[in-house]
N, C-alpha and C. Protein backbone atom coordinates (compact mmCIF):
# COMPACT_ATOMS: atom_id res chain seq x y z
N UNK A 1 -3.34 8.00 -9.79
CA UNK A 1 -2.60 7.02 -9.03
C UNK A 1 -3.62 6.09 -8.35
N UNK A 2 -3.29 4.59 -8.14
CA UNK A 2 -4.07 3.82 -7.97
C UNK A 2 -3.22 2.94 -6.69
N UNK A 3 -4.00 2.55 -5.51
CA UNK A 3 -3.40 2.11 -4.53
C UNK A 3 -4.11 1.09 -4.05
N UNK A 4 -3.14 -0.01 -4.06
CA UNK A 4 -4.12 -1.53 -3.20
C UNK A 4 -3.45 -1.92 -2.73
N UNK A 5 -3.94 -1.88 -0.99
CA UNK A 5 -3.91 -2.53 0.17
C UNK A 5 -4.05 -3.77 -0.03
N UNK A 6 -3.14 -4.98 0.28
CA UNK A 6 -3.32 -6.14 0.00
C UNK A 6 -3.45 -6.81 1.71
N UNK A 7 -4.37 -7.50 2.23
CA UNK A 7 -4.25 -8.13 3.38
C UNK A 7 -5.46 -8.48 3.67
N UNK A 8 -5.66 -9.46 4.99
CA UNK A 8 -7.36 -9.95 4.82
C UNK A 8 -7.59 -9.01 6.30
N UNK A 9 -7.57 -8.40 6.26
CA UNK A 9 -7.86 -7.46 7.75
C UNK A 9 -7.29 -7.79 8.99
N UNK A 10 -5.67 -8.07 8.98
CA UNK A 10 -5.31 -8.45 9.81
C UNK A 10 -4.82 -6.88 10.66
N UNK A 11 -4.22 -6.75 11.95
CA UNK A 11 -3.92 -5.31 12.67
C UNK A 11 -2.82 -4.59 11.61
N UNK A 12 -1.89 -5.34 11.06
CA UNK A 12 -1.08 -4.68 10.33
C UNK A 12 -1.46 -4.19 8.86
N UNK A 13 -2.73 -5.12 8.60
CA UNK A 13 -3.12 -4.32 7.33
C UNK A 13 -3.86 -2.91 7.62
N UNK A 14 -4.83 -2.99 8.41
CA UNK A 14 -5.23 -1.90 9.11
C UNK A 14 -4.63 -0.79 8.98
N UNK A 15 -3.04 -0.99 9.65
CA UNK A 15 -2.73 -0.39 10.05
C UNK A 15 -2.08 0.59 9.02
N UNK A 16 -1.30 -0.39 8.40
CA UNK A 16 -1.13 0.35 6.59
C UNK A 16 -1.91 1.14 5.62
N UNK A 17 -3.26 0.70 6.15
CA UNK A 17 -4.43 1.65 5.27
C UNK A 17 -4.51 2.89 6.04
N UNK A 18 -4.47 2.65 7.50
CA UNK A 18 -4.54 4.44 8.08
C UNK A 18 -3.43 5.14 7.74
N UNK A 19 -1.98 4.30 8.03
CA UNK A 19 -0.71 5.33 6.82
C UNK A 19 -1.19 5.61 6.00
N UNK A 20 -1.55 5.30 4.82
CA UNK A 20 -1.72 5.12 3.67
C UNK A 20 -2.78 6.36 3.69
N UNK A 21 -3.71 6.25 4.14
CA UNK A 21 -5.11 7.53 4.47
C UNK A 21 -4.54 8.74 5.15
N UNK A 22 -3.25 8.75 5.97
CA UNK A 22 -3.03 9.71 6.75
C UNK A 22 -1.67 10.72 5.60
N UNK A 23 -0.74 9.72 5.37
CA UNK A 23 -0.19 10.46 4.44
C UNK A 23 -0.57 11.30 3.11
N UNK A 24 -1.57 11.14 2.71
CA UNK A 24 -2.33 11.25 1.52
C UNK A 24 -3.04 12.55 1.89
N UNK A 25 -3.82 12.32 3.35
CA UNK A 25 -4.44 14.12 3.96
C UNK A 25 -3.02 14.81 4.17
N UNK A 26 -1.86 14.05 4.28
CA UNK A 26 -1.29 14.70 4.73
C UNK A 26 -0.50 15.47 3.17
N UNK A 27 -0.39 15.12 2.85
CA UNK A 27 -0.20 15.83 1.42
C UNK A 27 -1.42 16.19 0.45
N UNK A 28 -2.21 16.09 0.63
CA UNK A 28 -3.73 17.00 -0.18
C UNK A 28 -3.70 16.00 -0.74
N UNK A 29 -3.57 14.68 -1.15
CA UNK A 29 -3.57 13.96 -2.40
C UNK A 29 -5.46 13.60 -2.61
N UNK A 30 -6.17 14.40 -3.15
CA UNK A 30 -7.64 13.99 -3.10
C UNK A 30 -8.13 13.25 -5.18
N UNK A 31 -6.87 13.04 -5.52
CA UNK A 31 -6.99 12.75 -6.59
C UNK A 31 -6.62 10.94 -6.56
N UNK A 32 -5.82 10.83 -5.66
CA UNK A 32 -5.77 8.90 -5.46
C UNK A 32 -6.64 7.99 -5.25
N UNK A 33 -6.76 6.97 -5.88
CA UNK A 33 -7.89 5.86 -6.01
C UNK A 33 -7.21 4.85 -4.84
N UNK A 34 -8.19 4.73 -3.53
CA UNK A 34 -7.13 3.86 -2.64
C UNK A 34 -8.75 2.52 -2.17
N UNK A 35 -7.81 1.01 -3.05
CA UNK A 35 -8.78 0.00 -3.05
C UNK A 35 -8.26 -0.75 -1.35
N UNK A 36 -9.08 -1.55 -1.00
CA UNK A 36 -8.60 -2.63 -0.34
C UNK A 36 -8.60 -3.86 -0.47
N UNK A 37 -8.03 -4.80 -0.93
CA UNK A 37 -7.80 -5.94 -1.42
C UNK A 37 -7.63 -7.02 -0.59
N UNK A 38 -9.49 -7.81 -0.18
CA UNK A 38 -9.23 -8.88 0.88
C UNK A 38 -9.01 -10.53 0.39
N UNK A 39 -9.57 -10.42 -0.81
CA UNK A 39 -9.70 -11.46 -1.62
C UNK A 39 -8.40 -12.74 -1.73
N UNK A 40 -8.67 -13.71 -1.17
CA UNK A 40 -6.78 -14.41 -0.96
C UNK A 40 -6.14 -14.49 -2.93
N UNK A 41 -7.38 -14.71 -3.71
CA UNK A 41 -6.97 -15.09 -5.03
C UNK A 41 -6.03 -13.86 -5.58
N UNK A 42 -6.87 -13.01 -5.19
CA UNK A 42 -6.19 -11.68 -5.83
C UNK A 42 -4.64 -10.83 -5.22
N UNK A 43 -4.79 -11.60 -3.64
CA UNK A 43 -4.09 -11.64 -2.75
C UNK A 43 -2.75 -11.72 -3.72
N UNK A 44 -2.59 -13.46 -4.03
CA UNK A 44 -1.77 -14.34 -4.68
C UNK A 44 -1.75 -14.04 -5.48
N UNK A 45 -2.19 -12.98 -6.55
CA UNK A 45 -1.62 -12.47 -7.78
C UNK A 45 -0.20 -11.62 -7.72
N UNK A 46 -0.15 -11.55 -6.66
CA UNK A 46 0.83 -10.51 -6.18
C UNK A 46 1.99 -11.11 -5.49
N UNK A 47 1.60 -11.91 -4.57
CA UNK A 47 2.64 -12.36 -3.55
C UNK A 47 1.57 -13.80 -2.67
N UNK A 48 2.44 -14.21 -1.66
CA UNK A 48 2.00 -15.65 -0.83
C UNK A 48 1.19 -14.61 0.37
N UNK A 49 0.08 -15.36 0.52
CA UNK A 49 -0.48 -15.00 2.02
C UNK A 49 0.37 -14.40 3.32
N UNK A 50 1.34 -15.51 3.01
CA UNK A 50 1.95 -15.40 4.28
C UNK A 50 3.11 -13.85 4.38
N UNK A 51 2.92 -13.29 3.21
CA UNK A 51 3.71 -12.11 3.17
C UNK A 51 3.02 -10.24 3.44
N UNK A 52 1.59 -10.70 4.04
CA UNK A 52 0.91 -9.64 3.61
C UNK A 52 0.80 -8.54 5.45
N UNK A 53 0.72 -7.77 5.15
CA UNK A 53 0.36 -6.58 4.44
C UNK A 53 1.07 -6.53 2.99
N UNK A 54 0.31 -5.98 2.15
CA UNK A 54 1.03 -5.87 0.50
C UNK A 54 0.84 -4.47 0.26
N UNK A 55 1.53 -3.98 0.01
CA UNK A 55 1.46 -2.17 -0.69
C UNK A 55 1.42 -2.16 -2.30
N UNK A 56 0.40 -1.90 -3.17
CA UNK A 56 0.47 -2.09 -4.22
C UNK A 56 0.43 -0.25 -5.03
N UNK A 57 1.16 0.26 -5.83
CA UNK A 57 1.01 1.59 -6.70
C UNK A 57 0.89 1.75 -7.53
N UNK A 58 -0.03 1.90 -8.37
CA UNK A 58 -0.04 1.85 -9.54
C UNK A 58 0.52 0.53 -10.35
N UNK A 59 0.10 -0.73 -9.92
CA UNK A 59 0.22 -1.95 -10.53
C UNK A 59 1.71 -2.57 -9.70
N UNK A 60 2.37 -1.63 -9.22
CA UNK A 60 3.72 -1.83 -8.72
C UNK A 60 3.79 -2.49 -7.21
N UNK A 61 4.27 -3.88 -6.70
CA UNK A 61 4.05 -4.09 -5.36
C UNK A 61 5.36 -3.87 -5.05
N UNK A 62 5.21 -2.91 -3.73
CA UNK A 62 6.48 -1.83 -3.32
C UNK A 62 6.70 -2.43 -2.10
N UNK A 63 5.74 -3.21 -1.46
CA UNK A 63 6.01 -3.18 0.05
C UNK A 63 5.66 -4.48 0.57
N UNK A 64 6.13 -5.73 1.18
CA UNK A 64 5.18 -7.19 2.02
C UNK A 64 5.95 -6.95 3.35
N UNK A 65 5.13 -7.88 3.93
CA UNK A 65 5.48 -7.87 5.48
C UNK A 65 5.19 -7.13 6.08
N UNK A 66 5.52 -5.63 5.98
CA UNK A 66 5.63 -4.37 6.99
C UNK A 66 5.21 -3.68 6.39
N UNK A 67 5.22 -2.32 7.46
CA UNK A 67 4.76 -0.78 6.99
C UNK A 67 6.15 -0.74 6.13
N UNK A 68 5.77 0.41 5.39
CA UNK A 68 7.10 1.29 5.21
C UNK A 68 7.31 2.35 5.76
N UNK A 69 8.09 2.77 5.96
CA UNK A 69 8.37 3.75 6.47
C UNK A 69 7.79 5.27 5.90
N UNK A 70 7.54 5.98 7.21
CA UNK A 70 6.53 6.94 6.53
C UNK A 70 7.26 7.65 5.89
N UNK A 71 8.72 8.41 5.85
CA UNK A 71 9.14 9.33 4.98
C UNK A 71 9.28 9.00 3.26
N UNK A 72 9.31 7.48 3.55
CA UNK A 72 9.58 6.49 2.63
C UNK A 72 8.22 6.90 2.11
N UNK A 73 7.11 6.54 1.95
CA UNK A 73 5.67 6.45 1.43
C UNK A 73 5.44 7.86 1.13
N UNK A 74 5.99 8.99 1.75
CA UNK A 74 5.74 10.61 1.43
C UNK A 74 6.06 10.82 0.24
N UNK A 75 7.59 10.20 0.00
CA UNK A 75 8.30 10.24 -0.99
C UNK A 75 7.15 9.16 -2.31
N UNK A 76 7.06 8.19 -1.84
CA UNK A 76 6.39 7.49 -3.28
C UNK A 76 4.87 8.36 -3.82
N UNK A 77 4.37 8.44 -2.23
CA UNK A 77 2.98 9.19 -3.17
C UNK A 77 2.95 10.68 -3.47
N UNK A 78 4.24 11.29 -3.14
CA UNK A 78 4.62 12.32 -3.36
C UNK A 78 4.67 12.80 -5.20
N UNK A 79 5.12 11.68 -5.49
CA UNK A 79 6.05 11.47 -6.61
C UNK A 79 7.64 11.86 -6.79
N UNK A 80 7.83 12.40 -5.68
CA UNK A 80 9.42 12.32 -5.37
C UNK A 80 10.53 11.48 -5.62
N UNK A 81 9.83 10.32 -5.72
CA UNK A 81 10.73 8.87 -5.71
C UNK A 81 10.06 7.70 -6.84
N UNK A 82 9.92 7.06 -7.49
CA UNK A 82 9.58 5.82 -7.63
C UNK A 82 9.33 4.58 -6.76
N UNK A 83 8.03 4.06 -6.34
CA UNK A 83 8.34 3.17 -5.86
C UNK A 83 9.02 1.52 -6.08
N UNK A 84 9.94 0.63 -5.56
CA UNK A 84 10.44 0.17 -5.98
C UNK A 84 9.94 -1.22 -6.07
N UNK A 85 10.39 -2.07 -7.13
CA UNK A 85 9.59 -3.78 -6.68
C UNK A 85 9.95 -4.17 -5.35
N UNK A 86 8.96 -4.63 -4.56
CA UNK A 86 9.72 -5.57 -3.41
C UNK A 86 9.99 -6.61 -4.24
């Protein structure tokens, strides 16, 4: 599984990468590839600036604007769920 943080280091991207780091100890996941993606070009492959934090899974962008919700994210990197297109 492959995970990119999309945002240019704003508090909410931050803040998504420590979810993102905390759920992952929090389920043993030591097998996930987790990038951070500050780059605006690469940004915009995905979505507009103005939508970021970006949650990306495995090629899939699941999340803009906001966190998700943590039971929500247990479930995707769980594999419990699929994550869905935003």
């Amino acid at each position: 599984m492959k995970i990119e943080i999309l945002g240019t280091g704003c508090y909410n991207c931050v803040e998504l990468e420590m979810l993102v780091a905390d759920v992952l100890r929090q389920l043993g996941r030591t097998d996930v590839e987790v990038v951070r993606v500050d780059d605006e070009k690469q940004i915009r492959h995905y979505m507009p600036l103005d939508e970021i934090p970006g949650l990306v899974i495995d090629g899939v962008l699941t999340c803009t604007r906001q966190l998700p919700a943590r039971d929500k994210l247990v479930e995707w990197l769980s594999g419990v769920s699929e994550p869905y297109r935003a």
